[in-house]
N, C-alpha and C. Protein backbone atom coordinates (compact mmCIF):
# COMPACT_ATOMS: atom_id res chain seq x y z
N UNK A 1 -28.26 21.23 46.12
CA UNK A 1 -29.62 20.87 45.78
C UNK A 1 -29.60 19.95 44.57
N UNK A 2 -30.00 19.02 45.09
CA UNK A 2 -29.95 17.98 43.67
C UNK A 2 -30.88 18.14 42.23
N UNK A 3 -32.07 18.86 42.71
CA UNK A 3 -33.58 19.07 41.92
C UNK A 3 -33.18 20.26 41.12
N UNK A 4 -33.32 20.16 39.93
CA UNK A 4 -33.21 21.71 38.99
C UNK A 4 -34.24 23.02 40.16
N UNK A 5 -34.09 23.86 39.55
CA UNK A 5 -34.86 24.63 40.83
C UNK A 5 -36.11 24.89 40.08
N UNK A 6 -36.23 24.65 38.25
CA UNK A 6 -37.29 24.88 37.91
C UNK A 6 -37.99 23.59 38.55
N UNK A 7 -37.45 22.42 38.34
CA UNK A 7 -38.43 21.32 39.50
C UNK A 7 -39.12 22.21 40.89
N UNK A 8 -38.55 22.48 41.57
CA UNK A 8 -38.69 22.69 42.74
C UNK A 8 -39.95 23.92 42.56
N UNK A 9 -39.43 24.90 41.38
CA UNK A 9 -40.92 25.91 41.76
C UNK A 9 -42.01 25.29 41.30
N UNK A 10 -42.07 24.77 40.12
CA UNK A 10 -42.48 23.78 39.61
C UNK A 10 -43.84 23.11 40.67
N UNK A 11 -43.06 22.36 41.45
CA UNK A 11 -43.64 21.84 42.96
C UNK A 11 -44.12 23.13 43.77
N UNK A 12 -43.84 23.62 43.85
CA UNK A 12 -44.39 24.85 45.04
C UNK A 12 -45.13 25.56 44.11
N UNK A 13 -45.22 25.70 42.98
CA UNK A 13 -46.31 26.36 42.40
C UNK A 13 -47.77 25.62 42.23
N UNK A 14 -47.73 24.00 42.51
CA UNK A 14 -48.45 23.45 42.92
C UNK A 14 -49.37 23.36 44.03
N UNK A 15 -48.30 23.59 45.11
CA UNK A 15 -48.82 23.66 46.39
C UNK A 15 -49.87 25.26 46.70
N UNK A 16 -48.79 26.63 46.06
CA UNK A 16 -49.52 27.46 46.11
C UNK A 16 -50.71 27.57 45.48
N UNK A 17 -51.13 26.92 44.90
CA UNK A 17 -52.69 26.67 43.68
C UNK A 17 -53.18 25.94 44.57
N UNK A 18 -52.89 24.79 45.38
CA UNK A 18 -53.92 24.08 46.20
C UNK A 18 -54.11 25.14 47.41
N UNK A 19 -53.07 25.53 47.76
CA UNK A 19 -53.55 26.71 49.25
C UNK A 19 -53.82 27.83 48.82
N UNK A 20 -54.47 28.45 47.55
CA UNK A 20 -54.73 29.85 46.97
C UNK A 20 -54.24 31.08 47.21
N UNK A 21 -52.83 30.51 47.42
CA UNK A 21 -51.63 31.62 47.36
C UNK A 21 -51.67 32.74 46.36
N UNK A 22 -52.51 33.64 46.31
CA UNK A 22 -52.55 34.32 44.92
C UNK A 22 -51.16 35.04 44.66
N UNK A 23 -50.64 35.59 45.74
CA UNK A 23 -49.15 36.69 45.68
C UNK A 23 -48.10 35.74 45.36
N UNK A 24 -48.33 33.86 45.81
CA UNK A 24 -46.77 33.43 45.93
C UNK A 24 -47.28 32.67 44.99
N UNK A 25 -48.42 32.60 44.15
CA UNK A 25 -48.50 32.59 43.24
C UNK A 25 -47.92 32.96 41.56
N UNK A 26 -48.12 34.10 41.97
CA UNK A 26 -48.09 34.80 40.62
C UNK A 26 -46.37 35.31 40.69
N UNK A 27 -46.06 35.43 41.85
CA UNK A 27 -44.54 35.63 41.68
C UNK A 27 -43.80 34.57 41.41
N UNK A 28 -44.33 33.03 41.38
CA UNK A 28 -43.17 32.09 41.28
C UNK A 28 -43.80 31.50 40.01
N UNK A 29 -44.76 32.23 39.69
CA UNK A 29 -45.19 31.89 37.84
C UNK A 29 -44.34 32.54 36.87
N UNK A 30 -43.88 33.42 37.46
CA UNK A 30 -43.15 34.85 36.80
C UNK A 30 -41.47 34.24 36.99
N UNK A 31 -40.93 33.88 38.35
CA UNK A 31 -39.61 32.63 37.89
C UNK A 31 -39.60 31.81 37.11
N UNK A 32 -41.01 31.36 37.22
CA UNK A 32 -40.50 29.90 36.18
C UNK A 32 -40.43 30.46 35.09
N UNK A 33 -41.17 31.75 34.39
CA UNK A 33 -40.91 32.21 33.08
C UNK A 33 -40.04 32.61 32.96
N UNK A 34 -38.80 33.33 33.57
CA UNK A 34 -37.76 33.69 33.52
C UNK A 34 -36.62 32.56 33.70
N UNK A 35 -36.64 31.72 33.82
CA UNK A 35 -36.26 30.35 33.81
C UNK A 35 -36.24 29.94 32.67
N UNK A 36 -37.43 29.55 31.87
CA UNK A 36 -37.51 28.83 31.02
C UNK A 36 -37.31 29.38 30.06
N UNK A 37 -37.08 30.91 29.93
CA UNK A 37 -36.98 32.39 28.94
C UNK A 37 -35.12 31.97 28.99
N UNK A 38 -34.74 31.33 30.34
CA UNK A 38 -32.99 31.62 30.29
C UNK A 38 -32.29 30.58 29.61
N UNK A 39 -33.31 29.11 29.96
CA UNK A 39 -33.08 27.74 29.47
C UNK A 39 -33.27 27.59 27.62
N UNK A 40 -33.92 28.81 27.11
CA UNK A 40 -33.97 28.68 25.54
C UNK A 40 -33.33 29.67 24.98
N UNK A 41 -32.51 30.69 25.97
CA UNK A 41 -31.62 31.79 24.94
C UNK A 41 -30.07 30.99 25.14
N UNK A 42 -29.53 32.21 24.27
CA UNK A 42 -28.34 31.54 23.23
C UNK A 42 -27.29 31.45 24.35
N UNK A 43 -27.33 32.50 25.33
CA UNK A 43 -26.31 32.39 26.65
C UNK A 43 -26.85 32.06 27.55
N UNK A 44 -27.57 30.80 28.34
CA UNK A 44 -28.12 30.77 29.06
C UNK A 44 -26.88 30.78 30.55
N UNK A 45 -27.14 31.30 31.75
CA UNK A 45 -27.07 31.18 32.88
C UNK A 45 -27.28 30.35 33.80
N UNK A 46 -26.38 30.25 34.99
CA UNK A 46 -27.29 29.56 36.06
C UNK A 46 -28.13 29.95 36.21
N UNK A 47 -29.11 28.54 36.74
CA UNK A 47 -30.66 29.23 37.25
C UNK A 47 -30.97 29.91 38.88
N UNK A 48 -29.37 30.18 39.05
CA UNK A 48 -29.65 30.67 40.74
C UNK A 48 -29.35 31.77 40.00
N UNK A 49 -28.26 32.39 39.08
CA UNK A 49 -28.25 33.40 38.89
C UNK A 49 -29.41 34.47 38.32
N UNK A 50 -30.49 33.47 38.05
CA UNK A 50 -31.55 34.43 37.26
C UNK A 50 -32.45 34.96 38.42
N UNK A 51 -32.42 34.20 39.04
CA UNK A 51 -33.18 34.53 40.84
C UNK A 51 -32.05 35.65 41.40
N UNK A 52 -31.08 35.49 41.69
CA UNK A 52 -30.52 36.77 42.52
C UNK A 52 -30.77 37.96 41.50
N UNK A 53 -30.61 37.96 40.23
CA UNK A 53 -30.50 38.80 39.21
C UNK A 53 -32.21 39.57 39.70
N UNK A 54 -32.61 38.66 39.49
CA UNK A 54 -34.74 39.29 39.89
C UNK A 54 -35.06 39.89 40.93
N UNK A 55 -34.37 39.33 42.81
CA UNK A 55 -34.62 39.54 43.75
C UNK A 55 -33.63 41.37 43.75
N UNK A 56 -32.06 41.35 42.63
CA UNK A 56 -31.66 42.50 43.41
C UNK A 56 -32.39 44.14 42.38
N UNK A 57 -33.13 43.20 41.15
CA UNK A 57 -33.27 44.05 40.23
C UNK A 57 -34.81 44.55 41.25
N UNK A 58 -35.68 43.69 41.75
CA UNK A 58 -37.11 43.84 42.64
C UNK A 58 -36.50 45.05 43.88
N UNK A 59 -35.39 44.71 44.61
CA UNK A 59 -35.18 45.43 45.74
C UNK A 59 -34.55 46.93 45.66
N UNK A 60 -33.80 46.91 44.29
CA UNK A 60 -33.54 47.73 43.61
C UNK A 60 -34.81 49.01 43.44
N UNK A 61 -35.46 48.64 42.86
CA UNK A 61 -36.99 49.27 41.95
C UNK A 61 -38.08 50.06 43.37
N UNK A 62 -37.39 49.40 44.49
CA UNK A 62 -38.06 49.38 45.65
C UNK A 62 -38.31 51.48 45.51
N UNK A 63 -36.91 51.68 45.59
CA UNK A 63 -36.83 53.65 45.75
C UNK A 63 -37.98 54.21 45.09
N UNK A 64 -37.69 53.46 43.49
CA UNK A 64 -38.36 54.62 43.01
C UNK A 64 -40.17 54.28 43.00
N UNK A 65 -41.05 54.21 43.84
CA UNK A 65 -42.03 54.19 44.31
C UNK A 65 -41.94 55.66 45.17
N UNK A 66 -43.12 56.21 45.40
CA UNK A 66 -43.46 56.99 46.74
C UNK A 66 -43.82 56.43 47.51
N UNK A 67 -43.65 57.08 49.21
CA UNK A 67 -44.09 56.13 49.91
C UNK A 67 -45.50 55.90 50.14
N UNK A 68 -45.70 54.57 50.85
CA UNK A 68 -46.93 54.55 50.78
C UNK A 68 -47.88 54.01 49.65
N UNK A 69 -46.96 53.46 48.52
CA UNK A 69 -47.80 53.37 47.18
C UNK A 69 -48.06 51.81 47.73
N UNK A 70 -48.93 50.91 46.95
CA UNK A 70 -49.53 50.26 47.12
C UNK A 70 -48.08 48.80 46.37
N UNK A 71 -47.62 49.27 45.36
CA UNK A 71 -46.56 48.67 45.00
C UNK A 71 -45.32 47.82 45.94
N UNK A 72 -45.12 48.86 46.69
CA UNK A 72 -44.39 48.50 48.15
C UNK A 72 -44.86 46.85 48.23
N UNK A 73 -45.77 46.97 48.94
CA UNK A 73 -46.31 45.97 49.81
C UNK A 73 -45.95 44.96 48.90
N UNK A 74 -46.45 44.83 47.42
CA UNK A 74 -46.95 43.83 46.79
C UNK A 74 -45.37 43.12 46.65
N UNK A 75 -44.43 44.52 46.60
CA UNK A 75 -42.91 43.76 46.21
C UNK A 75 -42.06 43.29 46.92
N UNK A 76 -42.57 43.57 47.91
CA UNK A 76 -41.80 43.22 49.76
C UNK A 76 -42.39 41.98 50.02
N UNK A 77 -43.90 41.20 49.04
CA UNK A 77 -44.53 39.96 49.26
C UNK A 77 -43.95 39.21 48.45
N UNK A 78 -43.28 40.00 47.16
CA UNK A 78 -43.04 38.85 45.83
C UNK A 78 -41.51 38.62 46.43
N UNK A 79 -40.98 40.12 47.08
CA UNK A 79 -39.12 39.58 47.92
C UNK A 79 -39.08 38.04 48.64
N UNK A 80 -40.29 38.43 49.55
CA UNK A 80 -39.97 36.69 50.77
C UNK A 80 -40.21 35.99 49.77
N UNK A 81 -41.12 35.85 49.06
CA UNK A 81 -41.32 34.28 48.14
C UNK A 81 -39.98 33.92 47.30
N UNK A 82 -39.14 35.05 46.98
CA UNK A 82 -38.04 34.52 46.08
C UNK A 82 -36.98 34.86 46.93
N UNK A 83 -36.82 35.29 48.50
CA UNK A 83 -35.22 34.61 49.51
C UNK A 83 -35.53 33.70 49.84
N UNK A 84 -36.48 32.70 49.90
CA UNK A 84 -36.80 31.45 50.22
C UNK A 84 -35.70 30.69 48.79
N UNK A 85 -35.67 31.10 47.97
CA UNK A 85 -35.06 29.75 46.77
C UNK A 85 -33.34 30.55 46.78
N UNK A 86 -33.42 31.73 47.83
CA UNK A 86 -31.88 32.20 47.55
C UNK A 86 -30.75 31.45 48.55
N UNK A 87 -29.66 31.48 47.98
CA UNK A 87 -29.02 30.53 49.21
C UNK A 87 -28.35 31.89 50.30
N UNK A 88 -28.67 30.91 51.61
CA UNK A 88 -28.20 31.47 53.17
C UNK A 88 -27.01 32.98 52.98
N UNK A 89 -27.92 34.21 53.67
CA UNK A 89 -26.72 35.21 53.45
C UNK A 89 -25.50 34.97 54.21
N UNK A 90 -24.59 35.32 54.18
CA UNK A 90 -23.24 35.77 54.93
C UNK A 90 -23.34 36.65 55.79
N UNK A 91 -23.10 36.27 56.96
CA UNK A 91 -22.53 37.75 58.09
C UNK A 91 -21.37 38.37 57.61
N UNK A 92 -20.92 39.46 58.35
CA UNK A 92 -19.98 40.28 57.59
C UNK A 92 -18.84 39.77 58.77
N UNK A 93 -18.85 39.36 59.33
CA UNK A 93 -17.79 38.44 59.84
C UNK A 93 -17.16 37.46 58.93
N UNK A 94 -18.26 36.67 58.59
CA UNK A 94 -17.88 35.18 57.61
C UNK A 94 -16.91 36.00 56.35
N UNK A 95 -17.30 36.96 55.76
CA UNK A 95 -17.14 37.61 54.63
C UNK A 95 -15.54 37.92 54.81
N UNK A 96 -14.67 38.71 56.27
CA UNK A 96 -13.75 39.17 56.76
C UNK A 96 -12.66 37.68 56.32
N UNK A 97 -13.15 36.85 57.43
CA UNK A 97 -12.66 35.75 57.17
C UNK A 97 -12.26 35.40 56.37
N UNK A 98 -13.04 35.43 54.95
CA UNK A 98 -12.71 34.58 53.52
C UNK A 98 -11.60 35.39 53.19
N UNK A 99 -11.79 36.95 53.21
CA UNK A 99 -10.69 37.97 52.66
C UNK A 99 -9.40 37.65 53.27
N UNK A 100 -9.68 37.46 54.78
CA UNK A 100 -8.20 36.62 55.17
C UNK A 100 -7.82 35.53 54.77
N UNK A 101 -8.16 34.58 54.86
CA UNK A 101 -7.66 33.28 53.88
C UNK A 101 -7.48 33.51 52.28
N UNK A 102 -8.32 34.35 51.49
CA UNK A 102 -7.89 34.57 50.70
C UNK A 102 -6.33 35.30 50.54
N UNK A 103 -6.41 36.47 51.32
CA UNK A 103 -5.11 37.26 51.09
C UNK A 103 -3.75 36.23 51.84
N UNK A 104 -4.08 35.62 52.50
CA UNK A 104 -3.19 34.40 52.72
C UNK A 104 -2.18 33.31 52.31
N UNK A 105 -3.00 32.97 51.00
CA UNK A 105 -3.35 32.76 49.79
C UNK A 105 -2.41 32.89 48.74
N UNK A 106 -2.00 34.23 48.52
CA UNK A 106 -2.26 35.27 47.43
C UNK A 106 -0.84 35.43 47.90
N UNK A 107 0.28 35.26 46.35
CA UNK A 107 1.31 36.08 47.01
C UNK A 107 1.68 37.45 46.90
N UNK A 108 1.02 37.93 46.29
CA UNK A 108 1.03 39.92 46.26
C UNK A 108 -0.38 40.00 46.18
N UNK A 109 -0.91 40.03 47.60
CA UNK A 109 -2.63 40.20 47.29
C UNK A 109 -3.04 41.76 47.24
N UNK A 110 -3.61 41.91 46.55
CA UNK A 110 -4.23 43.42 45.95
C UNK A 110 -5.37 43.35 45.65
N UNK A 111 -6.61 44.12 45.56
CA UNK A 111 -7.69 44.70 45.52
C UNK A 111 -8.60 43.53 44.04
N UNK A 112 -7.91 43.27 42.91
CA UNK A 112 -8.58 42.70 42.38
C UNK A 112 -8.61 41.45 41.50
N UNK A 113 -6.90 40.88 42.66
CA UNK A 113 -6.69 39.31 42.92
C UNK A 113 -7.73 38.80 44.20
N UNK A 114 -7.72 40.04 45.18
CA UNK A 114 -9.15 39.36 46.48
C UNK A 114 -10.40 38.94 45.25
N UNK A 115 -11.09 40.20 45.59
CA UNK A 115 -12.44 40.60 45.01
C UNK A 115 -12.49 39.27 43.72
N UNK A 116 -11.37 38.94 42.49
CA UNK A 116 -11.89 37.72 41.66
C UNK A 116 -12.08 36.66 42.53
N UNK A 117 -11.48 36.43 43.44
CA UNK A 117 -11.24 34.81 44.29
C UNK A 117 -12.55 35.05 45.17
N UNK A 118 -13.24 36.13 45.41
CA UNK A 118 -14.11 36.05 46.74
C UNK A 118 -15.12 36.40 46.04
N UNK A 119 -15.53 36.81 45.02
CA UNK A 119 -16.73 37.28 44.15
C UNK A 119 -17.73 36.02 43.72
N UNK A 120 -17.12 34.76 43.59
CA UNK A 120 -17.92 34.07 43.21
C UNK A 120 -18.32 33.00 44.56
N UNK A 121 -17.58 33.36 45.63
CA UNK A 121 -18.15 32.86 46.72
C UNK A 121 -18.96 33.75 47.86
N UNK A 122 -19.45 34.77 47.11
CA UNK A 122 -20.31 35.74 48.15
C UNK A 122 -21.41 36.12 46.81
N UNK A 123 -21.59 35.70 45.78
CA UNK A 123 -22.56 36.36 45.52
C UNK A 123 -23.62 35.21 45.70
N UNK A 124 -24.77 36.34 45.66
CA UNK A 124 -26.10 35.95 46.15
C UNK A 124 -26.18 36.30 47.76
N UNK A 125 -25.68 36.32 48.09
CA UNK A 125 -25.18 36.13 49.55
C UNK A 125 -24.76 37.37 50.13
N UNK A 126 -23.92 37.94 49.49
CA UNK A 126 -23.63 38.98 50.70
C UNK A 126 -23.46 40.25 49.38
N UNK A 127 -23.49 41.71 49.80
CA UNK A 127 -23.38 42.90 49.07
C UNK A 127 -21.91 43.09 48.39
N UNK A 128 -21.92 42.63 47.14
CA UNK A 128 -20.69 43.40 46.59
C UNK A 128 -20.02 44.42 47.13
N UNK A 129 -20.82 45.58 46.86
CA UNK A 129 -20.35 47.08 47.02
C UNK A 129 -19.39 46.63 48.86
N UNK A 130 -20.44 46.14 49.51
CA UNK A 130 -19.65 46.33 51.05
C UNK A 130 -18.57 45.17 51.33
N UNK A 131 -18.46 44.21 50.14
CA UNK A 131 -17.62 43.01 50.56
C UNK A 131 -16.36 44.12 49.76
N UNK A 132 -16.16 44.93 48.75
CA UNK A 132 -15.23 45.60 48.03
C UNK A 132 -14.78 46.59 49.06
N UNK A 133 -15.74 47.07 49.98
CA UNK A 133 -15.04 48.05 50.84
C UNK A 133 -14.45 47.59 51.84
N UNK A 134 -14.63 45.95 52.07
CA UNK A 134 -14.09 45.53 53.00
C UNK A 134 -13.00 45.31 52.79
N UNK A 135 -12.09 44.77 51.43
CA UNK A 135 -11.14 44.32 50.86
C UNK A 135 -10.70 45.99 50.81
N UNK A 136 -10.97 47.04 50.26
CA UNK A 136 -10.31 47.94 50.57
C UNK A 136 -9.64 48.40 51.96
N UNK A 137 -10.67 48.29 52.89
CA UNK A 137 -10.24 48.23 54.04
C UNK A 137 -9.15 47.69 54.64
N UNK A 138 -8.80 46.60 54.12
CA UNK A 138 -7.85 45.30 54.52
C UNK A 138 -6.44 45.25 53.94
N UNK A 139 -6.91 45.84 52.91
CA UNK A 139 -5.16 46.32 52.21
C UNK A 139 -4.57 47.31 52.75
């Protein structure tokens, strides 16, 4: 993506104000503040990382609701508006694959020569916890 992504919400926070998006609204008002909160501290981050960081901390938070609360809904509306700016998940096929070429690779491959080499090409994308059990699996 060539466009900073604060450009890009930037733009779609536009569009949602002309089509009175109130939900994809107020959730991509709340990125750009966390954006621009990441772009003025002392360690700043990628700005994809502050989006996966939001979407797993949102999906996370999901449990502790009861069911039925009204919260649900609103956070399952603010989820789609922010996997739209996440990049394309991984099948757990694709994921197998990499672990093979990685361990390929690798001349004494072990558990956390994979996992460094494949960690920064599955996140956002696919589940830690199950890409680690897969690499366990494989050894």
């Amino acid at each position: 993506m060539d466009q900073k992504m604060l450009e890009v919400i930037n733009i779609d926070i536009k569009d949602a104000m002309k089509a009175k998006e109130k939900e994809k609204l107020q959730a991509l008002r709340y990125i750009k503040s966390m954006l621009m909160e990441n772009n003025t501290s002392k360690k700043p981050v990628s700005e994809m990382d502050v989006i996966i960081k939001h979407h797993k901390k949102l999906k996370d938070g999901l449990v502790n609701f009861p069911a039925g609360h009204a919260m649900i809904e609103q956070t399952h509306k603010e989820l789609a508006v922010i996997e739209a700016y996440l990049p394309k998940p991984l099948e757990e096929n694709d994921v197998a694959n990499m672990i093979s070429e990685i361990k390929a690779k690798l001349d004494a491959p072990n558990m956390g020569a994979i996992m460094k080499e494949l960690q920064p090409q599955i996140k956002g994308r696919f589940d830690g916890k199950k890409a680690s059990q897969m690499v366990k699996d494989s050894i």
